[in-house]
Protein backbone atom coordinates (compact mmCIF):
# COMPACT_ATOMS: atom_id res chain seq x y z
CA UNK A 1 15.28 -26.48 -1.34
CA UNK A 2 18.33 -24.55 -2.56
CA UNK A 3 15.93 -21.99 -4.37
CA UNK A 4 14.15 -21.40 -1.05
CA UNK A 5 17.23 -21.14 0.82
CA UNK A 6 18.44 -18.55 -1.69
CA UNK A 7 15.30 -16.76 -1.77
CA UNK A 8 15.31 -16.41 2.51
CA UNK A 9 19.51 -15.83 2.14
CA UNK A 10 18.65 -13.02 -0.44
CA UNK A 11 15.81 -11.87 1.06
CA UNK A 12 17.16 -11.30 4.68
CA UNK A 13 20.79 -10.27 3.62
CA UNK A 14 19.63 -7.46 1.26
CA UNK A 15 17.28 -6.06 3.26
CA UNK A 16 18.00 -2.25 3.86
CA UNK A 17 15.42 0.11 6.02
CA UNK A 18 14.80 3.16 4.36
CA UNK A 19 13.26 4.75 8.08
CA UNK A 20 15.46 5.01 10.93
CA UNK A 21 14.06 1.97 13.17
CA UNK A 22 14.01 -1.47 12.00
CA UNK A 23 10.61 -2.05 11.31
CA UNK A 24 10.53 -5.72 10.35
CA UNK A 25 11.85 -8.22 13.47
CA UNK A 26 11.48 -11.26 11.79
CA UNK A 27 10.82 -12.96 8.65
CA UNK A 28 8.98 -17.33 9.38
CA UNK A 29 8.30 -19.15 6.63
CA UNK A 30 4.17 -20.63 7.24
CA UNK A 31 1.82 -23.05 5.85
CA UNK A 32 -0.36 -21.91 2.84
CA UNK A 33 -3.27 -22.87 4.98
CA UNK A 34 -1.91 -20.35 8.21
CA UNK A 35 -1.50 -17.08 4.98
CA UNK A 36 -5.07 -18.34 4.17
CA UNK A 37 -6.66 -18.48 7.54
CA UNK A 38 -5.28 -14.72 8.02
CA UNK A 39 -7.88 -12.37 6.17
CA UNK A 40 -8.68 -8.83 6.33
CA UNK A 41 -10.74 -6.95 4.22
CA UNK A 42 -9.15 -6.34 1.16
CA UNK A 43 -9.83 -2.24 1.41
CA UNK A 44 -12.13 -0.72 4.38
CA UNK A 45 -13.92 1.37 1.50
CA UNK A 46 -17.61 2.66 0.58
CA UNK A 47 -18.10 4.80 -2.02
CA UNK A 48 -19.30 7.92 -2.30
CA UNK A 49 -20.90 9.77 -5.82
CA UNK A 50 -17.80 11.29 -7.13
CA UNK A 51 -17.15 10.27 -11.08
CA UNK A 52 -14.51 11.35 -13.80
CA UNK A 53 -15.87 13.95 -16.16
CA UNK A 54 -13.70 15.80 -19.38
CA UNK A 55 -11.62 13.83 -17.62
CA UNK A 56 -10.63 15.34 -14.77
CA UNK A 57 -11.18 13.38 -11.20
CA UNK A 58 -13.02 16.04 -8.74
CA UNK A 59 -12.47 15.15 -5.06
CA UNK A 60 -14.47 17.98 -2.70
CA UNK A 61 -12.66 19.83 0.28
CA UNK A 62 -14.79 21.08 3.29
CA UNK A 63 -14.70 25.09 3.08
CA UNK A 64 -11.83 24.51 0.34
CA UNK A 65 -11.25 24.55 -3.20
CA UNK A 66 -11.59 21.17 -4.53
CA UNK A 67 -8.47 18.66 -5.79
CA UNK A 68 -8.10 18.45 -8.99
CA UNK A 69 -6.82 15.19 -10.75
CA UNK A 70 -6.59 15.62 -15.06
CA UNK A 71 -5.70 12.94 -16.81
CA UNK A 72 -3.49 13.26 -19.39
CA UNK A 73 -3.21 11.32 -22.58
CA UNK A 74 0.23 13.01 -23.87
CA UNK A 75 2.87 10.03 -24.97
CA UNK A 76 5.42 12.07 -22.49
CA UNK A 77 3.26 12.65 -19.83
CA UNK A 78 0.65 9.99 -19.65
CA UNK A 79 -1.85 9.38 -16.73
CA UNK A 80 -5.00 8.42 -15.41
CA UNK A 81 -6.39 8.73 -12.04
CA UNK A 82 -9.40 6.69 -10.60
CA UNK A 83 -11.39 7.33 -7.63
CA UNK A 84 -11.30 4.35 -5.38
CA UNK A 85 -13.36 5.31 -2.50
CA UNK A 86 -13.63 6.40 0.90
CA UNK A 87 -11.58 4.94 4.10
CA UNK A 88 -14.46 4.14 6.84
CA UNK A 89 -14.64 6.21 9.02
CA UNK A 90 -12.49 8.93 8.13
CA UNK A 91 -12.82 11.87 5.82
CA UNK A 92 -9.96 9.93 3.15
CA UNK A 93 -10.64 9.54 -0.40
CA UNK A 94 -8.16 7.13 -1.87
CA UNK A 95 -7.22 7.73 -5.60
CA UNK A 96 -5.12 6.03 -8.04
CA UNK A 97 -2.69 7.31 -10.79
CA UNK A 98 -1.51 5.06 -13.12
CA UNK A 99 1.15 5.74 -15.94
CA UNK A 100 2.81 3.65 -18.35
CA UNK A 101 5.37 2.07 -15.87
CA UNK A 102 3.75 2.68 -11.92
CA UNK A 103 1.11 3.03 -10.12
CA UNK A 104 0.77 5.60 -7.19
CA UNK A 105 -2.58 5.65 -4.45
CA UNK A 106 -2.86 8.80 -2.73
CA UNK A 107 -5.22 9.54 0.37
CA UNK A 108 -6.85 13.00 -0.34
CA UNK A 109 -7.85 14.34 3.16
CA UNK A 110 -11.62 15.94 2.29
CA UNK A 111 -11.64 18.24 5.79
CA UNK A 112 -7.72 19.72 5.47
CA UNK A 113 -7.16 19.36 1.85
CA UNK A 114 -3.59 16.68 2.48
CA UNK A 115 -2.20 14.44 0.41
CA UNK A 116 -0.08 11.41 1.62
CA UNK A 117 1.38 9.64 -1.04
CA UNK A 118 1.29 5.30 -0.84
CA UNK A 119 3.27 3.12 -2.83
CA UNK A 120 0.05 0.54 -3.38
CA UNK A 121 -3.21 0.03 -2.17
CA UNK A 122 -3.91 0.20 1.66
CA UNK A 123 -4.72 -2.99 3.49
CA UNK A 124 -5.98 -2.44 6.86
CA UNK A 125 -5.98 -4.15 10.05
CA UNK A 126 -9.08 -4.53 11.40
CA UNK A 127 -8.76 -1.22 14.01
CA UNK A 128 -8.55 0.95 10.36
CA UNK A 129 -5.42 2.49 12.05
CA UNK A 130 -2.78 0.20 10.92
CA UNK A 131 -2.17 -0.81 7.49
CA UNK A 132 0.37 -2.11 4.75
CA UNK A 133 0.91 -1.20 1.10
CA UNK A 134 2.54 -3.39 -1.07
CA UNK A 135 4.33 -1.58 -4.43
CA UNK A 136 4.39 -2.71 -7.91
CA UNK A 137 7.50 -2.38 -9.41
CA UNK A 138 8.60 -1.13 -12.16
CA UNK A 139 11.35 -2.23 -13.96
CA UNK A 140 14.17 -0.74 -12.93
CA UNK A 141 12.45 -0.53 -9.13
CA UNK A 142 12.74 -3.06 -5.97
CA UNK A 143 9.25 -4.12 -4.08
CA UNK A 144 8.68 -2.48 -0.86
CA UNK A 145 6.32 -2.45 1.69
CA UNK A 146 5.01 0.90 3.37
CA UNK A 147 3.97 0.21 6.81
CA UNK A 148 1.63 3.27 8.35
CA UNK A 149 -0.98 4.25 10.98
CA UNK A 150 -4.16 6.81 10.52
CA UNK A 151 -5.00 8.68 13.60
CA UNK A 152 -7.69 11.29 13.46
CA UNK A 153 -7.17 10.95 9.69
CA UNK A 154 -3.36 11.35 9.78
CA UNK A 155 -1.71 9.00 8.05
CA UNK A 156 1.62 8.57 9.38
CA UNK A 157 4.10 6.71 7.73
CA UNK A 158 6.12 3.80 10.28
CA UNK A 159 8.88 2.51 8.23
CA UNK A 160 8.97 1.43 4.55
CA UNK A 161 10.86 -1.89 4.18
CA UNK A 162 12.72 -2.13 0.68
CA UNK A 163 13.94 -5.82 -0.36
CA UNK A 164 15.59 -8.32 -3.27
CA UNK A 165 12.51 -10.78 -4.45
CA UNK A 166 9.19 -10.26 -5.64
CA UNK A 167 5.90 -10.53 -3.34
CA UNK A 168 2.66 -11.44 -5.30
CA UNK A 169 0.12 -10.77 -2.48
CA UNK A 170 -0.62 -9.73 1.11
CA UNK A 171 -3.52 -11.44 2.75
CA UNK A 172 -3.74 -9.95 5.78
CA UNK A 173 -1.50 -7.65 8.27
CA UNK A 174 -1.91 -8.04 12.22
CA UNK A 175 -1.11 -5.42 14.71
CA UNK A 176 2.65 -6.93 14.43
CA UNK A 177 2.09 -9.46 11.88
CA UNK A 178 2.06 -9.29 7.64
CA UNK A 179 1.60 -12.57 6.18
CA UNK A 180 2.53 -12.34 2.27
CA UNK A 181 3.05 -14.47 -0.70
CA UNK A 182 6.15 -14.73 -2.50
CA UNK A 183 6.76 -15.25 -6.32
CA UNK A 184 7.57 -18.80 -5.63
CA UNK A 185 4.59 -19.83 -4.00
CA UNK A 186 6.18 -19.29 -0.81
CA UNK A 187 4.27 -18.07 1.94
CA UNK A 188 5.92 -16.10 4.90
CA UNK A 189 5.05 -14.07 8.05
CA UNK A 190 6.86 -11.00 9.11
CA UNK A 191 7.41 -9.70 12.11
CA UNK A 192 7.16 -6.37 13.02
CA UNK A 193 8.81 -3.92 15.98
CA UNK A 194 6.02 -1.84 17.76
């Protein structure tokens, strides 16, 4: 009990918005069974035939010169990108660089050529507007969500929501709902201003 109550103490009093609304409302501990019973698709992704060669990641641009992703194996500069797929839908490739310490996802925009830059992997709500990334920290880092909308395939960013703790998982966002998992086995719902 005192861990939990340290964890919820800790968790709401070092809370600090990095965008200039408070995005989260409220933060309710739930049942495991309620975080289970709340499931989205992990990614709204198909794939589409674009592969890694001389390793270099190739993602096409309509009436543009493609974006280029190299990998590169250097001890200073080492990373790897992987294709991930394609947002339903939408004209967004999501890619992956990883390095020896973090993990970016970026959604190339194949009609204008953008980039938008998320902390984790997308999870959608089930419009495919609306969705939640969840970082993976490194060491000298704090988890975070990212909280953003696509409209006509802009992906606008809503508030990014910084914190003291460790989440393991997101199972599913609602349109003002994210239900994650703690690193306690905790389970919690979050509350969001619209």
């Amino acid at each position: 009990m005192r861990l939990f109550i340290f964890f919820l103490l800790s968790l709401l009093g070092h809370l600090s918005v990095l965008s200039q609304t408070k995005i989260i409302k409220g933060i309710k501990e739930i049942s495991k069974t309620e975080y289970e019973s709340c499931v989205n698709n992990e990614i709204i992704i198909h794939k589409l035939k674009i592969s890694k060669k001389d390793h270099k990641l190739i993602i096409p641009i309509v009436d543009k010169k493609a974006k280029v992703f190299s990998d590169d194996s250097s001890d200073e500069n080492f990373c790897e990108f992987e294709y991930i797929g394609e947002v339903l839908e939408t004209q967004l490739s999501l890619i992956k660089k990883m390095t020896y310490n973090d993990e970016e996802f970026y959604f190339i925009d194949r009609r204008l050529g953008s980039i938008d830059t998320l902390i984790g992997s997308p999870l959608f709500y089930w419009n495919r507007s609306d969705f939640v990334c969840i970082n993976n920290p490194g060491t000298d880092e704090k988890q975070r969500i990212q909280i953003c909308t696509i409209k006509n395939g802009v992906v606008t960013q809503r508030g990014i929501y910084e914190f003291d703790g460790l989440l393991k998982e997101v199972s599913c966002i609602e349109h003002a709902l994210i239900y994650v998992k703690d690193n306690h086995d905790k389970y919690w719902k979050l509350t969001l201003r619209i």
